[in-house]
C-alpha atoms as a PDB file:
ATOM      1  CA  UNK A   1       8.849 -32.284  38.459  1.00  0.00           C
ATOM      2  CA  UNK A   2       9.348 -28.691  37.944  1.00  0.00           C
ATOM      3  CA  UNK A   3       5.769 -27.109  39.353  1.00  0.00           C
ATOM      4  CA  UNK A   4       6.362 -30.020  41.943  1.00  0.00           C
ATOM      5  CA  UNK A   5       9.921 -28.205  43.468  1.00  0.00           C
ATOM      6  CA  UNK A   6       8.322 -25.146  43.623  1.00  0.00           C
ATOM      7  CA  UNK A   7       5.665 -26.121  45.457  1.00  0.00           C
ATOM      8  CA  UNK A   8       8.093 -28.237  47.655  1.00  0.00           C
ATOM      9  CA  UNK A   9       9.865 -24.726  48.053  1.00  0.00           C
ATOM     10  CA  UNK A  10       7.075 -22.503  48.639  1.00  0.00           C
ATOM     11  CA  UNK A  11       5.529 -24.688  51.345  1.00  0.00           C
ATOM     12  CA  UNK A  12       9.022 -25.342  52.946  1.00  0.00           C
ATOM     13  CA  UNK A  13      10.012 -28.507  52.485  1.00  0.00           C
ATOM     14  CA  UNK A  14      12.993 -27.943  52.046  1.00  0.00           C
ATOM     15  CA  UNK A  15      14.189 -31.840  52.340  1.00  0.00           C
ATOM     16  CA  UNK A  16      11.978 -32.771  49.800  1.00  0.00           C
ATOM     17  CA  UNK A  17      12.956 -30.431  47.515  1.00  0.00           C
ATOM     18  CA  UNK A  18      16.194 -31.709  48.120  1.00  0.00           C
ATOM     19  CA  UNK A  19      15.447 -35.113  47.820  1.00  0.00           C
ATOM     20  CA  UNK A  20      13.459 -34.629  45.026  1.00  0.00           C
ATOM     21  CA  UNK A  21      16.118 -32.627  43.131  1.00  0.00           C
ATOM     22  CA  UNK A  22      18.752 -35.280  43.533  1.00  0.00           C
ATOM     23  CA  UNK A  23      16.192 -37.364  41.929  1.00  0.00           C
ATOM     24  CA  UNK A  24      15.507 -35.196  38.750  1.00  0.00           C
ATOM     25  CA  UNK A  25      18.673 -34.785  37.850  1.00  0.00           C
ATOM     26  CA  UNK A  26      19.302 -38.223  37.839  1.00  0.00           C
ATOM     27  CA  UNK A  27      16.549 -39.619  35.715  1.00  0.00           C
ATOM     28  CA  UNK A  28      14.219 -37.446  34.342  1.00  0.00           C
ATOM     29  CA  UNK A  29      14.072 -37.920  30.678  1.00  0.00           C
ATOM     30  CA  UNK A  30      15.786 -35.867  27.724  1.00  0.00           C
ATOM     31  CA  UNK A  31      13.288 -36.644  24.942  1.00  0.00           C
ATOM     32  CA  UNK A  32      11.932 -32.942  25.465  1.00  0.00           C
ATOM     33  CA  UNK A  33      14.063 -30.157  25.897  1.00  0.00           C
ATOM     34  CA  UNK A  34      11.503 -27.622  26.611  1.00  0.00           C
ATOM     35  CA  UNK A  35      10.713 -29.724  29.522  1.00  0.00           C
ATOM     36  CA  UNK A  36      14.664 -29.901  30.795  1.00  0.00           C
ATOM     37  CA  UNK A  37      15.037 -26.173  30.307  1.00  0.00           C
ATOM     38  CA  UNK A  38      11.873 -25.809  32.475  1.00  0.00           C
ATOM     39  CA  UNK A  39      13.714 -28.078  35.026  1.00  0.00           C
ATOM     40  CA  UNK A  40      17.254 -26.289  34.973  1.00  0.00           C
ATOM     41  CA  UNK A  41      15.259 -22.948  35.548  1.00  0.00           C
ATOM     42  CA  UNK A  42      13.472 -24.433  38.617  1.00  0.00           C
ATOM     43  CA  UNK A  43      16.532 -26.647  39.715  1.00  0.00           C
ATOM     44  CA  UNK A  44      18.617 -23.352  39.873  1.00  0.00           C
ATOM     45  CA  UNK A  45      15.048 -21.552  41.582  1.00  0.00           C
ATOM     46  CA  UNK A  46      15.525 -23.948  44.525  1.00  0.00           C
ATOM     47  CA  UNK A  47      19.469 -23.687  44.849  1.00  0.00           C
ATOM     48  CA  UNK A  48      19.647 -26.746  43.720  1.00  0.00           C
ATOM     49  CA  UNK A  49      23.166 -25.700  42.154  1.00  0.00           C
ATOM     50  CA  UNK A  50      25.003 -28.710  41.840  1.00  0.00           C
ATOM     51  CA  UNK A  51      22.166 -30.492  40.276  1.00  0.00           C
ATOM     52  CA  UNK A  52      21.986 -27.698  37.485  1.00  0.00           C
ATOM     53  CA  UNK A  53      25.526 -28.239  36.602  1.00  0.00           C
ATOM     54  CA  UNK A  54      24.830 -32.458  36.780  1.00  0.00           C
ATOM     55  CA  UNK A  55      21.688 -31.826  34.524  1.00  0.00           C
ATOM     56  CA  UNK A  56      23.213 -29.026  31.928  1.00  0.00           C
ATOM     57  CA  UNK A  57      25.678 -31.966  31.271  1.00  0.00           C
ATOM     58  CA  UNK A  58      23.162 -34.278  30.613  1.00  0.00           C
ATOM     59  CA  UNK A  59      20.844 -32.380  28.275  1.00  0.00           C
ATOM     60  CA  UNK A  60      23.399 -30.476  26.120  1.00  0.00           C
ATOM     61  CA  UNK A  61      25.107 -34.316  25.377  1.00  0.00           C
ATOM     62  CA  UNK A  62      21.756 -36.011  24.897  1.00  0.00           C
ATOM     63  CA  UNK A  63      18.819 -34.307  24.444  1.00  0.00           C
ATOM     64  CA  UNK A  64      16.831 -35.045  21.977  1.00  0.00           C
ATOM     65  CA  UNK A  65      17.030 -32.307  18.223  1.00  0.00           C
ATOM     66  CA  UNK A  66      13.292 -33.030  16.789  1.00  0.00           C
ATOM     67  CA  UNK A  67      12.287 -29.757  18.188  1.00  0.00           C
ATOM     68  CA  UNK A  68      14.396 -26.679  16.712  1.00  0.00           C
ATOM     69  CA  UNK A  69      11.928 -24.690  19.022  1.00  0.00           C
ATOM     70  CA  UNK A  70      12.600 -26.470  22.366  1.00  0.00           C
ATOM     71  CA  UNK A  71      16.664 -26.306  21.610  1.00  0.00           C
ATOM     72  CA  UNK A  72      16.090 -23.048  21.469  1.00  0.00           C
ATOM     73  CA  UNK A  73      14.706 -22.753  24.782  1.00  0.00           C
ATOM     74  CA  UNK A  74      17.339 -25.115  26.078  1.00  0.00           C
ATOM     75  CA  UNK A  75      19.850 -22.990  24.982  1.00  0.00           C
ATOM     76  CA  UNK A  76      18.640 -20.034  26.704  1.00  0.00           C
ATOM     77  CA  UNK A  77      18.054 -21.475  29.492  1.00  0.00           C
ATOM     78  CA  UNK A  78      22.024 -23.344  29.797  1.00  0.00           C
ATOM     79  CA  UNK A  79      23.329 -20.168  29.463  1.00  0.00           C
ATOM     80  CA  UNK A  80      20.682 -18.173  32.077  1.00  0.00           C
ATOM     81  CA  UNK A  81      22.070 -20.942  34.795  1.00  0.00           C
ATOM     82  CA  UNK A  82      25.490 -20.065  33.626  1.00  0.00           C
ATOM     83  CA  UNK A  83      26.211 -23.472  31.689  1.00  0.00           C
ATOM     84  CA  UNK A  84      28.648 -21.692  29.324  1.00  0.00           C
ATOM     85  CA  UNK A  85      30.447 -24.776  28.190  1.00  0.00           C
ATOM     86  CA  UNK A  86      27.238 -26.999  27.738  1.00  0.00           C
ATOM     87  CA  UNK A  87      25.669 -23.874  25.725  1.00  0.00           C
ATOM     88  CA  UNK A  88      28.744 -24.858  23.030  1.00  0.00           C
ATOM     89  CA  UNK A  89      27.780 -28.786  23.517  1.00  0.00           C
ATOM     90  CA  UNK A  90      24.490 -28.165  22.385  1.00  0.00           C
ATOM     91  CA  UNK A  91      24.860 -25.434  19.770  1.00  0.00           C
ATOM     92  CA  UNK A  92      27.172 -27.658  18.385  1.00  0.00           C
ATOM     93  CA  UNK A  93      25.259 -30.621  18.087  1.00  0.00           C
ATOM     94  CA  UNK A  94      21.883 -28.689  17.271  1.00  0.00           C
ATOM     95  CA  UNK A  95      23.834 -26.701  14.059  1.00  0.00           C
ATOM     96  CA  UNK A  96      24.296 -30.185  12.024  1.00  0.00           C
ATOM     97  CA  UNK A  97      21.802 -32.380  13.412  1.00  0.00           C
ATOM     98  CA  UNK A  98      18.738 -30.839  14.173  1.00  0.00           C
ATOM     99  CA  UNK A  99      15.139 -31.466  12.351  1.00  0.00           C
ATOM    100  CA  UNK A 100      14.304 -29.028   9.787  1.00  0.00           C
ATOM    101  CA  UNK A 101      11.148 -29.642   9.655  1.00  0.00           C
ATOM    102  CA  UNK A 102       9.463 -26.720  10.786  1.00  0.00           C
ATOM    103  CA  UNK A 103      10.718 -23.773   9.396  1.00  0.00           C
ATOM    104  CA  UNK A 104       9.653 -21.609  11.847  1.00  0.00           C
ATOM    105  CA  UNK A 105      11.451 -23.715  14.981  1.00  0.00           C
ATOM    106  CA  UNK A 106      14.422 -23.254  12.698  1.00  0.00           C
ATOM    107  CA  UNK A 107      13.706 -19.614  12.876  1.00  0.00           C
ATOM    108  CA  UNK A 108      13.690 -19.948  16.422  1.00  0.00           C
ATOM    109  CA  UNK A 109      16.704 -21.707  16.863  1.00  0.00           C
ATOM    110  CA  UNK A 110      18.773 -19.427  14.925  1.00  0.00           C
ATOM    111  CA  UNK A 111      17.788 -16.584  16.659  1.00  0.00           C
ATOM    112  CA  UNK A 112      18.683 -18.402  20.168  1.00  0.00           C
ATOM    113  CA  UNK A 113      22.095 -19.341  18.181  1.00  0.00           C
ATOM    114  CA  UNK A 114      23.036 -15.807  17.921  1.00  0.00           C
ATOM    115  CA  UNK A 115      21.894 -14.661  21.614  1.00  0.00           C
ATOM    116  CA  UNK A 116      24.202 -17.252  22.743  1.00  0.00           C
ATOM    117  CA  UNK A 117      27.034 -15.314  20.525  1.00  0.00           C
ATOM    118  CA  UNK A 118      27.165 -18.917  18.475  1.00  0.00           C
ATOM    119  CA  UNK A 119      27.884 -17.509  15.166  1.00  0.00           C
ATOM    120  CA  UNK A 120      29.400 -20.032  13.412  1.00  0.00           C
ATOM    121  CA  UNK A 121      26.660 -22.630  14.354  1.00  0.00           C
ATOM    122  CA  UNK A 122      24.591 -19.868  12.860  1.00  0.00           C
ATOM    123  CA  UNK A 123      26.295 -20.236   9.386  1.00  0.00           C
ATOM    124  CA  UNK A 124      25.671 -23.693   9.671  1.00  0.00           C
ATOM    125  CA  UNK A 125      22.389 -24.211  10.771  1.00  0.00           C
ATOM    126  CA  UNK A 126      21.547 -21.536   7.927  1.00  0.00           C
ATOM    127  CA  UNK A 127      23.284 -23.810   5.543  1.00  0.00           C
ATOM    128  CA  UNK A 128      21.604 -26.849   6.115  1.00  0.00           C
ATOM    129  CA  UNK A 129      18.012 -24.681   6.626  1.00  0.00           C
ATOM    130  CA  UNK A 130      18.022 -22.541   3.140  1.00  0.00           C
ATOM    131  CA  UNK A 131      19.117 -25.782   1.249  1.00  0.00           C
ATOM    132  CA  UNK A 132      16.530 -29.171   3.065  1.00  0.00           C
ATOM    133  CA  UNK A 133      14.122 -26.663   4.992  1.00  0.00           C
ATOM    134  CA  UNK A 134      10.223 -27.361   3.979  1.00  0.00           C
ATOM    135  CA  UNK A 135       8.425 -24.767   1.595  1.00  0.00           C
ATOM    136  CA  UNK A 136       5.053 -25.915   2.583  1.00  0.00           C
ATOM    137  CA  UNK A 137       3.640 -23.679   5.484  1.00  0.00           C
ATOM    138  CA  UNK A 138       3.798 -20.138   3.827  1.00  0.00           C
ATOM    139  CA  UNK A 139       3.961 -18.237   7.463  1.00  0.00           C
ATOM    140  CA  UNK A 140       6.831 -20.618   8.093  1.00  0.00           C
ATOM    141  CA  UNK A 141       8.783 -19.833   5.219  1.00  0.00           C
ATOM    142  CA  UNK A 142       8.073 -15.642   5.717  1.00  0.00           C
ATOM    143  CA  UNK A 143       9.619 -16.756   9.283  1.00  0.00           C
ATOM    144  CA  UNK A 144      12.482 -18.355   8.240  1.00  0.00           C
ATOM    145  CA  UNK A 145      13.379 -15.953   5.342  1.00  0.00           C
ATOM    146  CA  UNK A 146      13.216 -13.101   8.051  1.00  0.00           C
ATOM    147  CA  UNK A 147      14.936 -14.588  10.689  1.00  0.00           C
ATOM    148  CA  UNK A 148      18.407 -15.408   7.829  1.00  0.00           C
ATOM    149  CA  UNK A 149      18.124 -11.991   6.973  1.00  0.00           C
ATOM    150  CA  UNK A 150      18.066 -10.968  10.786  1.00  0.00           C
ATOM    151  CA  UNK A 151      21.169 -12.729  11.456  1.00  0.00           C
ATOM    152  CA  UNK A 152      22.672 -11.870   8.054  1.00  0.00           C
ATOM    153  CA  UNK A 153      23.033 -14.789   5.766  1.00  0.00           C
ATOM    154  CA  UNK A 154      22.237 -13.183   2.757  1.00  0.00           C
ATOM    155  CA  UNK A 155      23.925 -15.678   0.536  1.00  0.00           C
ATOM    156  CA  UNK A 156      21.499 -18.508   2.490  1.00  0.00           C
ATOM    157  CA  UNK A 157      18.206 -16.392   1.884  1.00  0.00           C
ATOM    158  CA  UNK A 158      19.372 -16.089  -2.071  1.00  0.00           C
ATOM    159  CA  UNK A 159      19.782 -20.033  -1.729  1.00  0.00           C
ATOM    160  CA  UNK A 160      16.081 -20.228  -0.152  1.00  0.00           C
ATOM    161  CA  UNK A 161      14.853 -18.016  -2.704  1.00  0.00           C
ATOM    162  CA  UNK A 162      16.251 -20.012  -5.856  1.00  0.00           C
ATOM    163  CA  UNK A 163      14.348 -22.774  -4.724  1.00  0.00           C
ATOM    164  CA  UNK A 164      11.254 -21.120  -5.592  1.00  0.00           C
ATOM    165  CA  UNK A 165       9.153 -21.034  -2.507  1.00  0.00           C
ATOM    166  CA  UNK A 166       6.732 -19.122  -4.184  1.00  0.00           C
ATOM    167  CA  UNK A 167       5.732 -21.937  -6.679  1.00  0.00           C
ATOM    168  CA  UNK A 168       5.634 -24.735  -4.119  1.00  0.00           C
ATOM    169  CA  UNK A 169       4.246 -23.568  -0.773  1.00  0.00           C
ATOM    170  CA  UNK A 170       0.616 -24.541   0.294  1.00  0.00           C
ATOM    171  CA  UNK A 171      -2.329 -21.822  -0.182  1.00  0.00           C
ATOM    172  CA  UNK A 172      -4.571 -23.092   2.103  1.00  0.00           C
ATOM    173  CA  UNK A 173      -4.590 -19.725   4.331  1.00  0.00           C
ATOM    174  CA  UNK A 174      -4.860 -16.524   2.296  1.00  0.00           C
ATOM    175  CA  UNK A 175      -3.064 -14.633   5.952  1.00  0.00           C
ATOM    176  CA  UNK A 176      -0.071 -16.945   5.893  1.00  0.00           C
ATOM    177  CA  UNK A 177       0.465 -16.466   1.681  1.00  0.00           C
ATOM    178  CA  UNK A 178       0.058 -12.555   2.331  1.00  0.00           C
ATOM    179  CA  UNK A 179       2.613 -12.699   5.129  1.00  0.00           C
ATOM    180  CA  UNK A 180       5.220 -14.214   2.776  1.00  0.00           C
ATOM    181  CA  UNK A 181       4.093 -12.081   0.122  1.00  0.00           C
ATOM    182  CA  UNK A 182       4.948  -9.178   2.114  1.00  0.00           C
ATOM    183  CA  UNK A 183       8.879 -10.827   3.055  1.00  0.00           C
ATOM    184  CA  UNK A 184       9.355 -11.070  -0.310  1.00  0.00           C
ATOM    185  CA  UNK A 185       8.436  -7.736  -1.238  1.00  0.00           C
ATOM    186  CA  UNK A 186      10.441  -6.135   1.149  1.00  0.00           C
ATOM    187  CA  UNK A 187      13.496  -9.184   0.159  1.00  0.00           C
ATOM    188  CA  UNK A 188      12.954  -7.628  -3.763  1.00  0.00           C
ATOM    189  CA  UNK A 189      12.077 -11.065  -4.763  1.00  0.00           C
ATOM    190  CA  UNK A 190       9.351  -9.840  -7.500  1.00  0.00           C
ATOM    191  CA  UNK A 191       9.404 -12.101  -9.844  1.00  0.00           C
ATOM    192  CA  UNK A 192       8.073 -14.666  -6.531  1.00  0.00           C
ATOM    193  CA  UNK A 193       6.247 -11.780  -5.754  1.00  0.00           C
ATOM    194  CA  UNK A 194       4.143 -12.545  -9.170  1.00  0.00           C
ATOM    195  CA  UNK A 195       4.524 -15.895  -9.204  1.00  0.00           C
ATOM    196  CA  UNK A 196       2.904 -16.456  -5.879  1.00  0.00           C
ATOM    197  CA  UNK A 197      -0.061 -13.545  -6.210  1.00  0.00           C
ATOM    198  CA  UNK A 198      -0.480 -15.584  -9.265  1.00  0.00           C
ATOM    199  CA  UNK A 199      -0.931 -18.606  -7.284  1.00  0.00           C
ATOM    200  CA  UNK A 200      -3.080 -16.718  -4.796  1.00  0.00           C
ATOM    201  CA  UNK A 201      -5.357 -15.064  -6.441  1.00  0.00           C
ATOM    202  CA  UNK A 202      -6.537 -18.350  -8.805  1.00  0.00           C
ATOM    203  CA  UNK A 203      -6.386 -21.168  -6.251  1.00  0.00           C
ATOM    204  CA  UNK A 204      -6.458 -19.684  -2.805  1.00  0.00           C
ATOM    205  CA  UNK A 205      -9.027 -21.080  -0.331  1.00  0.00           C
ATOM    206  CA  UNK A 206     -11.870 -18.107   0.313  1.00  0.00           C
ATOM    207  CA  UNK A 207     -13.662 -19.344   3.533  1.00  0.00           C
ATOM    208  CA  UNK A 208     -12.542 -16.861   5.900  1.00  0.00           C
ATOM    209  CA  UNK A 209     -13.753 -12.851   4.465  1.00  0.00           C
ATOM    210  CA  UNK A 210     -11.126 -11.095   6.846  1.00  0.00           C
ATOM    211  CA  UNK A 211      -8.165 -14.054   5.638  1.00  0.00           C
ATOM    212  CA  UNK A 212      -9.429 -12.934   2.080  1.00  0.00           C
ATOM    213  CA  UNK A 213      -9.505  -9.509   2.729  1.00  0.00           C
ATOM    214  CA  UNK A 214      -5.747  -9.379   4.302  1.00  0.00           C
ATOM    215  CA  UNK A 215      -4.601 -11.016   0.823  1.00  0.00           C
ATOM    216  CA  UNK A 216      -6.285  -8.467  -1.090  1.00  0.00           C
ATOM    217  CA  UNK A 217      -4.551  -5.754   0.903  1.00  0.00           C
ATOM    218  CA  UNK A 218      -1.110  -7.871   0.631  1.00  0.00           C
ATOM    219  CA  UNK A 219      -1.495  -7.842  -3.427  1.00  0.00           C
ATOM    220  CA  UNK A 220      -1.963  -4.191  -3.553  1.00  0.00           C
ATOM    221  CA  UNK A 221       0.795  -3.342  -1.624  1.00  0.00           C
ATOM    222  CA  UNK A 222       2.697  -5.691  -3.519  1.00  0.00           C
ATOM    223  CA  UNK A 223       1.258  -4.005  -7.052  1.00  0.00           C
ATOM    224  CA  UNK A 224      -0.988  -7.269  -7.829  1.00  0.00           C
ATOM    225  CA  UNK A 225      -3.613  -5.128  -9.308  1.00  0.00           C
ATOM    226  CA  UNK A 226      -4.362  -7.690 -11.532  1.00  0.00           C
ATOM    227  CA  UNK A 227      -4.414 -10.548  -9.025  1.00  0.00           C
ATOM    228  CA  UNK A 228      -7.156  -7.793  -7.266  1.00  0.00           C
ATOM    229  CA  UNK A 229      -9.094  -8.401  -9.858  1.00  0.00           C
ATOM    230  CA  UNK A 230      -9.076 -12.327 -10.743  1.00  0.00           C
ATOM    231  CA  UNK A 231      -9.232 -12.821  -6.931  1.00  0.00           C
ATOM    232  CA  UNK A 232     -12.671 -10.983  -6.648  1.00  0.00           C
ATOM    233  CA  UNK A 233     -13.971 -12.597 -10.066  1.00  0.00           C
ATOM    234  CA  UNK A 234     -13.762 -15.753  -7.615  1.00  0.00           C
ATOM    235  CA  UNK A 235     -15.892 -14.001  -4.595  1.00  0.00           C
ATOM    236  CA  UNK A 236     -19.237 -14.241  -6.730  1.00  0.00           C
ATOM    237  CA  UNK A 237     -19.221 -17.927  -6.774  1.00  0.00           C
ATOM    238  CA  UNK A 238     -17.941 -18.675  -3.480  1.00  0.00           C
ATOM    239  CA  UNK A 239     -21.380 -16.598  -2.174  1.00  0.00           C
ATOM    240  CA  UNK A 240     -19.265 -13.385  -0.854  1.00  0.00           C
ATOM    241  CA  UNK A 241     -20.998 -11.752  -3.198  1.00  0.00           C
ATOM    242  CA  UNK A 242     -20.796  -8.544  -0.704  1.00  0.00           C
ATOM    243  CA  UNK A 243     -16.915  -8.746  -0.226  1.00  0.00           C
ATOM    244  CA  UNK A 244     -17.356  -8.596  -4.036  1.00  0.00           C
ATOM    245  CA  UNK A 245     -18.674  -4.947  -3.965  1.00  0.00           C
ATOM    246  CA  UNK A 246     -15.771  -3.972  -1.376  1.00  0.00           C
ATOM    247  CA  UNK A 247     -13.432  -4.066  -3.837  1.00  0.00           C
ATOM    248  CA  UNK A 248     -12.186  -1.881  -5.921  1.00  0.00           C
ATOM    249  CA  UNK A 249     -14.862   0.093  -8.220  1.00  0.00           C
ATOM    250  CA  UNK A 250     -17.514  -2.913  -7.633  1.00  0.00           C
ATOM    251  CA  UNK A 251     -19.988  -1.278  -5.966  1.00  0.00           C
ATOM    252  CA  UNK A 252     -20.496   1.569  -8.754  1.00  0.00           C
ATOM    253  CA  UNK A 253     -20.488  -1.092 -11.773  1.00  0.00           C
ATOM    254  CA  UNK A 254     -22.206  -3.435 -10.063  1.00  0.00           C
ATOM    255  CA  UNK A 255     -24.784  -0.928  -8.769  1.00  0.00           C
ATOM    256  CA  UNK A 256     -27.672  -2.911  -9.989  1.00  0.00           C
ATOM    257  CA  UNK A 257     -26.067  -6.542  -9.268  1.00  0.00           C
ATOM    258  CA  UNK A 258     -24.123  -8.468 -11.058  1.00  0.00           C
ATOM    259  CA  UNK A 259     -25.587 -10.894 -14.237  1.00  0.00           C
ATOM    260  CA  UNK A 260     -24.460 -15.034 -13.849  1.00  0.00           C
ATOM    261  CA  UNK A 261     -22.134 -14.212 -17.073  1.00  0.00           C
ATOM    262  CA  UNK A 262     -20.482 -11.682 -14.668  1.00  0.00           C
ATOM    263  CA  UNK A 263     -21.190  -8.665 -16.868  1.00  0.00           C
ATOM    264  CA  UNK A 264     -23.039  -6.121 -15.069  1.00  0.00           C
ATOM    265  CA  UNK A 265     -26.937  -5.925 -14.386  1.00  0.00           C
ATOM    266  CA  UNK A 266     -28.822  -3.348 -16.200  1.00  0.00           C
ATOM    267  CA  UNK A 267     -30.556  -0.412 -14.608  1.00  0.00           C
ATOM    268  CA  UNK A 268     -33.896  -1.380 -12.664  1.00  0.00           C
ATOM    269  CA  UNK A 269     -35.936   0.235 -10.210  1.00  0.00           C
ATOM    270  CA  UNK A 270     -38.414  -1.208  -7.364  1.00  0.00           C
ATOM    271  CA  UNK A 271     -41.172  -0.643  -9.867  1.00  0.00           C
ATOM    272  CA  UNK A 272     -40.229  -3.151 -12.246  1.00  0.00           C
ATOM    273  CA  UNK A 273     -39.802  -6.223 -10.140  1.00  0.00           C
ATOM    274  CA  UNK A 274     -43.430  -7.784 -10.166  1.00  0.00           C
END
């Protein structure tokens, strides 16, 4: 309904953009806020005023929380059409009932939270994420941990951090496990710091080189110099035998190749291979 106003607008039809405005703010559905904040924008586009203020109403009392991420945008966009009072609505309902399911929409939302100067939903959307928030996705959690730091609840990133995100989330993606390696470097977690390179560097997938090679990077600015080594005692056997010699000292010992006991191959020259 949205791309449909403006091309109402731009080809001057200007009753059917009223006509059609009436319409949306009537009955268009609040099941995706993304999609309402789209609407507001282009409502308030077409000087469709009153209908802004008829549809703020609407979505801040009954749109739908699943997606932190699209509250997020729905907040911005209440208080961009200058829905002050529906920009509290919302923040209020979205603090204590929204999904935490993706960290990283959580991040979002937060961050929208404190643009809209809604501080104390802040504190308690932070509550409710450091405690029930998911520590699967790794990137999601480095998000997350960020964005509470960002808007300074330090006592809700020490809650997130006692739960150990380092022992439970997935390794599936050597970028996204260097990513939070690097948050909780800079957060002084270190002892997750070891307990995830630990993680890493024995159970990590190793499909994608440059993925692999950003986690080797990650665990020596971290000071994993021993998870730089256990990782590339994997590399062999997962044939990136050649990302083997990048690292550190392997192509000097391993001159000559490398024996299948891992020790390293003797001296030979082109005139002994028959």
């Amino acid at each position: 309904m949205a791309e449909l106003l403006g091309v109402l607008r731009d080809v001057g039809a200007y009753e059917q953009v009223t006509a059609l405005a009436d319409r949306a703010a009537a009955r268009t559905t609040l099941d995706n806020p993304s999609d309402v904040a789209g609407l507001l924008n282009m409502l308030r586009e077409v000087g469709a005023y009153e209908r802004v203020t008829a549809l703020a109403g609407q979505a801040a009392a009954h749109t739908s929380l699943d997606s932190p991420s699209g509250v997020a945008e729905l907040l911005n966009a209440l208080r961009e059409v200058g829905s002050h009072g529906q920009v509290t609505v919302l923040a209020d309902r979205a603090a204590a009932h929204t999904s935490l399911d993706s960290p990283s929409g959580v991040a979002e939302l937060l961050g929208a939270l404190r643009e809209v100067g809604a501080h104390e939903q802040v504190t308690a959307l932070a509550d409710r994420a450091a405690t029930h928030t998911p520590l699967d996705p790794p990137t999601d959690v480095a998000w997350l941990l960020n964005r509470l730091r960002e808007v300074e609840a330090n006592d809700q990133v020490s809650v997130l951090l006692a739960r150990n995100p380092a022992a439970h989330t997935t390794l599936d993606d050597p970028y996204a496990v260097a990513s939070l390696l690097e948050v909780l470097r800079e957060l002084e977690a270190h002892d997750q710091v070891t307990v995830l390179a630990g993680r890493a560097a024995t159970h990590t997938t190793l499909n994608h080189p440059f993925a692999v090679a950003a986690l080797l990077d990650a665990f020596r600015e971290v000071g994993a110099h021993d998870q730089v080594t256990a990782l590339a005692e994997r590399l062999p056997a997962a044939q990136r035998f050649l990302q083997f010699m990048t690292v550190d000292g392997n192509s000097v010992q391993f001159k000559f190749g490398r024996e299948p006991n891992g020790s390293a191959a003797a001296f030979w020259a082109w005139d002994d291979l028959e």
